[in-house]
Protein backbone atom coordinates (compact mmCIF):
# COMPACT_ATOMS: atom_id res chain seq x y z
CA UNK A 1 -71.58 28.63 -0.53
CA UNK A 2 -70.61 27.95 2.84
CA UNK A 3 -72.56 24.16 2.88
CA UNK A 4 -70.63 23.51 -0.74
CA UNK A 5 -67.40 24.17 1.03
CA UNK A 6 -68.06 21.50 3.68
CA UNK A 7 -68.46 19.03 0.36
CA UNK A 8 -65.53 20.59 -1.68
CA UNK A 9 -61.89 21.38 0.18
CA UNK A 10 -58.58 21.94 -1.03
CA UNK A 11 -56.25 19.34 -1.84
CA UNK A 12 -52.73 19.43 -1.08
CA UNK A 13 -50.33 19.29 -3.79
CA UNK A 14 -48.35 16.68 -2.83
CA UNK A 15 -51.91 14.61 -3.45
CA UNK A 16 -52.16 15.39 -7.47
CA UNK A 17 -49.44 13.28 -9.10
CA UNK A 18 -51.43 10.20 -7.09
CA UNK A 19 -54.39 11.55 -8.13
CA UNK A 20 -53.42 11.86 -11.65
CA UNK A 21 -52.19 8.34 -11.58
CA UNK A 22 -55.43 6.65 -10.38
CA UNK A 23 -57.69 8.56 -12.68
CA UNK A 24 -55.00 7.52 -16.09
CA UNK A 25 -55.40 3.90 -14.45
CA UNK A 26 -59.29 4.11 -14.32
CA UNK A 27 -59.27 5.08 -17.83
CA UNK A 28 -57.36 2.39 -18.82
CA UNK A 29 -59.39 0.00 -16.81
CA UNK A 30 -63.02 1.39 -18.37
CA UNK A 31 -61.74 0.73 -21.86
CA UNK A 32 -61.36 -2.97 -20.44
CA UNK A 33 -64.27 -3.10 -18.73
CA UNK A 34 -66.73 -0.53 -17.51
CA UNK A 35 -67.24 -2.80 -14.03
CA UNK A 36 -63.25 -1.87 -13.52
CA UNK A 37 -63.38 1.59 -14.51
CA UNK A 38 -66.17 2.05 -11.74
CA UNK A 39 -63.76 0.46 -9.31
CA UNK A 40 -60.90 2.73 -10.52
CA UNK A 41 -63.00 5.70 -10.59
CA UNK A 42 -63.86 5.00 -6.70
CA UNK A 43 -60.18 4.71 -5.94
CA UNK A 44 -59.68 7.69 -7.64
CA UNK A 45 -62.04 9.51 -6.03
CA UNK A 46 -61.22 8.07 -2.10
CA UNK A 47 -56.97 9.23 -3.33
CA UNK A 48 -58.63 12.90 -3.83
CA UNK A 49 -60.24 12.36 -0.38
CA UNK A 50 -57.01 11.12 1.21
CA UNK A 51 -55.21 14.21 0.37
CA UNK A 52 -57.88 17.13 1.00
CA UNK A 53 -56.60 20.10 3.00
CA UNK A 54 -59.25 21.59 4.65
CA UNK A 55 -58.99 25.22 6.80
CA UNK A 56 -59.33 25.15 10.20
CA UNK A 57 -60.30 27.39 12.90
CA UNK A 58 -57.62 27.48 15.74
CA UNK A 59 -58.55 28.35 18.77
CA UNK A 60 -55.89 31.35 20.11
CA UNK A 61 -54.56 31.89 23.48
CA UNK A 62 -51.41 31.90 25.15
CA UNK A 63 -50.16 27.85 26.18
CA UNK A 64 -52.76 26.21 24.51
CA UNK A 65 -51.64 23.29 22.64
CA UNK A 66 -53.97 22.16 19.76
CA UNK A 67 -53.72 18.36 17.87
CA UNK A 68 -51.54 18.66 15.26
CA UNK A 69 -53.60 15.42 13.44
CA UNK A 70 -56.88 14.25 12.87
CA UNK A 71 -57.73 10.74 14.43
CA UNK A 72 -58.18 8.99 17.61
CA UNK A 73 -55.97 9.26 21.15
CA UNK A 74 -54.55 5.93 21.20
CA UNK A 75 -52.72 6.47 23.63
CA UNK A 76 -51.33 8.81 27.08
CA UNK A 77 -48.46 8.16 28.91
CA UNK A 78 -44.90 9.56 30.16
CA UNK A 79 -42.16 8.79 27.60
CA UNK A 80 -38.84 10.11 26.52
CA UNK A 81 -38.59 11.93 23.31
CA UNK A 82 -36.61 10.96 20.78
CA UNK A 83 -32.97 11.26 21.31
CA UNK A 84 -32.18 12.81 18.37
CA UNK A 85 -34.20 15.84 19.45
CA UNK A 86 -31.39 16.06 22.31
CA UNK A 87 -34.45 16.46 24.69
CA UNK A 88 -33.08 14.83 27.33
CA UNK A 89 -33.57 11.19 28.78
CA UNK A 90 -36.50 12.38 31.39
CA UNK A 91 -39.83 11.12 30.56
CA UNK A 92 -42.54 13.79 29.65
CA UNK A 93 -46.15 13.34 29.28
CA UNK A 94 -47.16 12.21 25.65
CA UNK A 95 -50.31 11.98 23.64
CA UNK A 96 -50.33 9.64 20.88
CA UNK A 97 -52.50 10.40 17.83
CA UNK A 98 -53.56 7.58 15.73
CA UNK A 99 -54.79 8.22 11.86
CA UNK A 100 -56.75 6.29 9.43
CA UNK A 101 -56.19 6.24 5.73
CA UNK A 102 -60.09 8.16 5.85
CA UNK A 103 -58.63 11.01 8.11
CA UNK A 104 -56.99 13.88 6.85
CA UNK A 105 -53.21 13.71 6.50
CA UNK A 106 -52.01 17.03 6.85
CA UNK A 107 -49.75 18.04 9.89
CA UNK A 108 -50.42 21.16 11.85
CA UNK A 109 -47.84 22.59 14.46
CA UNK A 110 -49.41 22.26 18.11
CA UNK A 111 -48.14 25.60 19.38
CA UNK A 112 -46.29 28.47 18.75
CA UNK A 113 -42.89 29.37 18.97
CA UNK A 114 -39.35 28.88 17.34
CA UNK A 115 -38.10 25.49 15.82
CA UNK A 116 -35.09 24.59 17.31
CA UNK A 117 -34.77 21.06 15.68
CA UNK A 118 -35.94 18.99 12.49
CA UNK A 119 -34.34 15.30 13.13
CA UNK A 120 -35.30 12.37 10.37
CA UNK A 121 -34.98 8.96 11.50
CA UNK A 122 -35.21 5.99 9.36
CA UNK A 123 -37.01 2.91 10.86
CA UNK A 124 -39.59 0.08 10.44
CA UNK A 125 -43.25 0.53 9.30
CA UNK A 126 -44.97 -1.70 12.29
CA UNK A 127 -48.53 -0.65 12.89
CA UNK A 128 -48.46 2.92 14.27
CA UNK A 129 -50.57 2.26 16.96
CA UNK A 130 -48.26 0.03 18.73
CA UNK A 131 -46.57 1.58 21.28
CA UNK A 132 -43.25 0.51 20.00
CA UNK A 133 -44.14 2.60 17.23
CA UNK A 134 -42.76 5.49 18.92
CA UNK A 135 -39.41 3.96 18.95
CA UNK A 136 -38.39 1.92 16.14
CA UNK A 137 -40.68 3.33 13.14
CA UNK A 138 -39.69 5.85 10.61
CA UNK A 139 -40.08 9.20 12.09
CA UNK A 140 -39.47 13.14 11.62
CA UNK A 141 -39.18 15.03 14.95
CA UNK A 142 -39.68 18.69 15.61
CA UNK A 143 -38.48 20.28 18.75
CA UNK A 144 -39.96 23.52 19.37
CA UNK A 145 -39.40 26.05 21.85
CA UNK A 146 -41.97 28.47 23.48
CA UNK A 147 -42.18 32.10 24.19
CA UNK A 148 -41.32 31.32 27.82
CA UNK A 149 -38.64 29.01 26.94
CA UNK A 150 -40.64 25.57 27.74
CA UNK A 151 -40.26 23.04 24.57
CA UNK A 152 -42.74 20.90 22.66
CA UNK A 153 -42.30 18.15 20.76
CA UNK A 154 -44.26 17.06 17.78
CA UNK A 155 -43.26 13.86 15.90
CA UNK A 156 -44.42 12.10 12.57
CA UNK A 157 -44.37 8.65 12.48
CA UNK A 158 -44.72 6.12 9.53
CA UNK A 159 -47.14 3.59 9.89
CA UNK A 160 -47.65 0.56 8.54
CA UNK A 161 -48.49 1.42 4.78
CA UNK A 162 -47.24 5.00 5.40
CA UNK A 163 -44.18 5.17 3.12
CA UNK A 164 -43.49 8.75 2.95
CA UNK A 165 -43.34 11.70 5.30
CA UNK A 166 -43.34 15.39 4.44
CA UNK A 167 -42.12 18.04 6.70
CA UNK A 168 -42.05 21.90 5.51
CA UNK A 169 -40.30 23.52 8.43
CA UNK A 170 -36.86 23.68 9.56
CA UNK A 171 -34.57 25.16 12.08
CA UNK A 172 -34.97 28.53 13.46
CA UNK A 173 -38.52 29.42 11.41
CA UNK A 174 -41.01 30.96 13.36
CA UNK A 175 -44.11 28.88 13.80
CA UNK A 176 -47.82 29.90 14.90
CA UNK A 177 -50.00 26.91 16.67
CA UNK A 178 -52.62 25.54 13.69
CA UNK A 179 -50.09 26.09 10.92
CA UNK A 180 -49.35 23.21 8.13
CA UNK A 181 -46.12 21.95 8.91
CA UNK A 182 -46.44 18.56 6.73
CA UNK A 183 -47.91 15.40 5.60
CA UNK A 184 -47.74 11.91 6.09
CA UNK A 185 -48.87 9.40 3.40
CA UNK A 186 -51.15 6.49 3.69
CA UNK A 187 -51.82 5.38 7.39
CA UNK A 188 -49.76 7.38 10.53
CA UNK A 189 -49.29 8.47 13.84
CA UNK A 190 -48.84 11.66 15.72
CA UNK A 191 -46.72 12.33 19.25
CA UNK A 192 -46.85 15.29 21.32
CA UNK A 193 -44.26 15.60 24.36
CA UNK A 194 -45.54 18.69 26.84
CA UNK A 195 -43.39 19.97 28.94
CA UNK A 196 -43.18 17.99 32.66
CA UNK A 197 -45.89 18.25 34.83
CA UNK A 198 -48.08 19.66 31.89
CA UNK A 199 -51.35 17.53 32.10
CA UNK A 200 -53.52 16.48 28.89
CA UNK A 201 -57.37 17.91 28.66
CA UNK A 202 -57.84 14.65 26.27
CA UNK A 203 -59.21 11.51 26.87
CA UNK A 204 -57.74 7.99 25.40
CA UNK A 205 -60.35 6.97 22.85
CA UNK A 206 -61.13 11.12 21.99
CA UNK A 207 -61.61 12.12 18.43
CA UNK A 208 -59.40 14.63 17.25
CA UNK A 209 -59.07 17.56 15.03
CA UNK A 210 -56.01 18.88 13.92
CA UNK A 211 -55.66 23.00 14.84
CA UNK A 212 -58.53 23.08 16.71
CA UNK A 213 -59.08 20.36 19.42
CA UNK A 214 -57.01 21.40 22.46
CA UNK A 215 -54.28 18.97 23.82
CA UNK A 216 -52.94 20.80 26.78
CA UNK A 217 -53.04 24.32 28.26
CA UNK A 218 -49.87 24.79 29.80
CA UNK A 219 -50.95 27.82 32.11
CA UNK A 220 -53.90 25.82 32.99
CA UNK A 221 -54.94 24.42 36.48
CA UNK A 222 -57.21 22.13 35.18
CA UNK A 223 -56.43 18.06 35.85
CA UNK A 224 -56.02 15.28 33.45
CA UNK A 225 -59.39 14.93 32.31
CA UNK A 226 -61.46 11.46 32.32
CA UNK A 227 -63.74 10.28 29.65
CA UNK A 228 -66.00 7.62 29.17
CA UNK A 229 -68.11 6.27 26.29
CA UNK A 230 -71.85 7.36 26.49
C-alpha cells in the first residue's frame, strides 16, 4: 500500500475542471484520429500530474523555516520585500524558489505563526527566474508574524505561463509551518524574506521540497551553508 501511494497522490481540486477539459478534448481528438487521442491522452495525463497534492512530512521545531515550494534555489540574496506588505524598505535575506511545470504546485506556509497581511499585486508574466521577477511580476504576498514577534515573508509569483494564483489564507488566521496555503498554475516562483541577520542552510542550485526541506533555523548558530555539485 505504502509503494502504491508513492505512484497514486491526491489531486487538488482546483486541478479537475483542467483535467476534465483535456480528457473531453482527447476524446474528441481519438474519434479523429487514434494518433491524436494518444497525444491528448498524454496531456491529460501530465495536467493530472501538474496538479497532484501529495502529504508531506514536516519536520517540527521551534524557528525552523521549511520551503514552502518544490523546485530549485535560483537564487540568495538581500532584498526588500514587497511594499505592499508594509515591511519596511531594509533589505532582508531572501531565497528564491524556482518551479517547473513537472514540480508540484501547491504552496505550503514556511513557518508558523499569525498572518498579519495578504497583499495581491497585478504585474507582468516575465520568466520567474529573473530576478526582476520579484518586482514587476504578478504576485500574492503573505506577511506573517512569529511567536516571538519576528516576521516572515512568503510570496507567490506568476511566471511566465503562470496565469493564475491561488491563496487560501487571510488576515489574522493562525498558520502551522507545512500547511497548504495555495497554488500557483503553470510555471512559478517562490520568495522567502527571514528576518535580518537570519542566514539560509540552502545552497543556490539545491533541490527543494515543499514542508520538509529546511530554509532557515532562526535560533540556529549555524552559517550560510556552501554547496557544490558532486
Amino acid at each position: 500500500m505504502s509503494a502504491l501511494k508513492t505512484v497514486i497522490v491526491p489531486i487538488h481540486r482546483a486541478g479537475w475542471p483542467f483535467i476534465a477539459a483535456f480528457a473531453v478534448v482527447a476524446a474528441l481528438l481519438f474519434s479523429l484520429s487514434p494518433a491524436l487521442g494518444w497525444i491528448g491522452l498524454g496531456l491529460t495525463g501530465w495536467c493530472a500530474y501538474f496538479f497532484r497534492d501529495p502529504d508531506r512530512v514536516t519536520p517540527v521545531g521551534h524557528g525552523l523555516v521549511v520551503s514552502p515550494a518544490d523546485g530549485v534555489v535560483s537564487m540568495i540574496t538581500e532584498a526588500a520585500p514587497p511594499p505592499e506588505l508594509g515591511m519596511g524598505p531594509e533589505p532582508l535575506p531572501r531565497v528564491s524558489v524556482f518551479l517547473n511545470v513537472f514540480d508540484v504546485h501547491v504552496n505550503r506556509m514556511p513557518v508558523d505563526g499569525v498572518v498579519r497581511a495578504v497583499e495581491y499585486h497585478p504585474g507582468a508574466f516575465l520568466n520567474a527566474s529573473l530576478d526582476k521577477a520579484s518586482e514587476l511580476n504578478e504576485r500574492n504576498s503573505v506577511r506573517v508574524v512569529l511567536p516571538d514577534e519576528r516576521e516572515v515573508a512568503v510570496v507567490q509569483i506568476a511566471g511566465l505561463v503562470a496565469r493564475r494564483i491561488i491563496c487560501h489564507i487571510e488576515p489574522g488566521q493562525t498558520v502551522r509551518s507545512g500547511e497548504r496555503y495555495g497554488l500557483i498554475r503553470f510555471g512559478s516562483r517562490c520568495d522567502v524574506y527571514l528576518p535580518k541577520g537570519t542566514p539560509p542552510l540552502v545552497c543556490v542550485g539545491q533541490r527543494m521540497v515543499a514542508g520538509e526541506t529546511i530554509l532557515a533555523d532562526l535560533y540556529g548558530v549555524e552559517p550560510a551553508r556552501q554547496g557544490e555539485i558532486r
